[in-house]
Protein backbone atom coordinates (compact mmCIF):
# COMPACT_ATOMS: atom_id res chain seq x y z
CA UNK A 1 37.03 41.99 -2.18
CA UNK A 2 40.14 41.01 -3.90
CA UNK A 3 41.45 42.05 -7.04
CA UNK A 4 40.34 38.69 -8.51
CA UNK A 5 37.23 36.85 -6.97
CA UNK A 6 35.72 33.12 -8.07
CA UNK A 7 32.63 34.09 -10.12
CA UNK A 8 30.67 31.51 -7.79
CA UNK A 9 31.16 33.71 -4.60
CA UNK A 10 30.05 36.48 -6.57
CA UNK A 11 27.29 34.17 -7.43
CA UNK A 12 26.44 33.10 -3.75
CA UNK A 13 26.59 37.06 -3.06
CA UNK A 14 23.92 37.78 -5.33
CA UNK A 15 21.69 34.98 -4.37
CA UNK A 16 21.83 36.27 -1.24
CA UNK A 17 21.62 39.89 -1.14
CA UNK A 18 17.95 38.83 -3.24
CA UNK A 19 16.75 36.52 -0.47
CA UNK A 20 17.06 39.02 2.12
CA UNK A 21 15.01 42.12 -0.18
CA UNK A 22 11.03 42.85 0.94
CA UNK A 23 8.30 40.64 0.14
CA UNK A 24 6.72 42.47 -2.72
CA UNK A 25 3.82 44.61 -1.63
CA UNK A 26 1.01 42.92 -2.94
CA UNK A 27 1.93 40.11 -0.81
CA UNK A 28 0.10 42.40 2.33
CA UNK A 29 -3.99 42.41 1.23
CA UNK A 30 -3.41 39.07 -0.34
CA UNK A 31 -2.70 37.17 3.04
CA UNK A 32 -4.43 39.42 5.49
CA UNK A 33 -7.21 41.45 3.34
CA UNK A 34 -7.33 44.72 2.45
CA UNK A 35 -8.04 46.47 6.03
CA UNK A 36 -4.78 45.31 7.66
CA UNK A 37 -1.32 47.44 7.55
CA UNK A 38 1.35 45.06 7.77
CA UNK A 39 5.24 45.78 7.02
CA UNK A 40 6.27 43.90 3.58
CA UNK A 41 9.36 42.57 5.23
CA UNK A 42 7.67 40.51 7.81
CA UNK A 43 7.23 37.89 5.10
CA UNK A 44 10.94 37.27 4.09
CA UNK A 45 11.85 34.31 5.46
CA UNK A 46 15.18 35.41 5.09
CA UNK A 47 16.13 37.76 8.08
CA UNK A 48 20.45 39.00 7.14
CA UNK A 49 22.08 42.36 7.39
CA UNK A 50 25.37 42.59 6.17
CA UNK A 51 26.46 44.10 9.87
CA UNK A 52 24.40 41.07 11.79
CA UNK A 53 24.65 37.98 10.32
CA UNK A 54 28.07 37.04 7.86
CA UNK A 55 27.55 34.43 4.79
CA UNK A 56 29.85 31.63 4.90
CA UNK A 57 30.96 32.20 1.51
């Protein structure tokens, strides 16, 4: 970044880096009972890496 950056693309860089985080885990039993082993991340709706997909910031 550069020495000085806008406070609202830090802003827009925070928002985002939280919608792309794991479902929290309780999320799993509550949808699909107890029994079933599901990955946490398959209910993000929000699918971004930082290498994949750029934020038009």
């Amino acid at each position: 970044m550069a020495y000085f950056t806008h406070i609202s693309k830090k802003l827009k860089l925070v928002k985002a880096g939280r919608r792309t985080r794991w479902a929290p885990f309780w999320t799993v039993p509550k949808i699909y009972g107890t029994g079933r082993r599901v990955h946490p991340g398959r209910h993000t709706h929000v699918k971004r890496s930082w290498r994949r997909n750029k934020i038009k910031a």
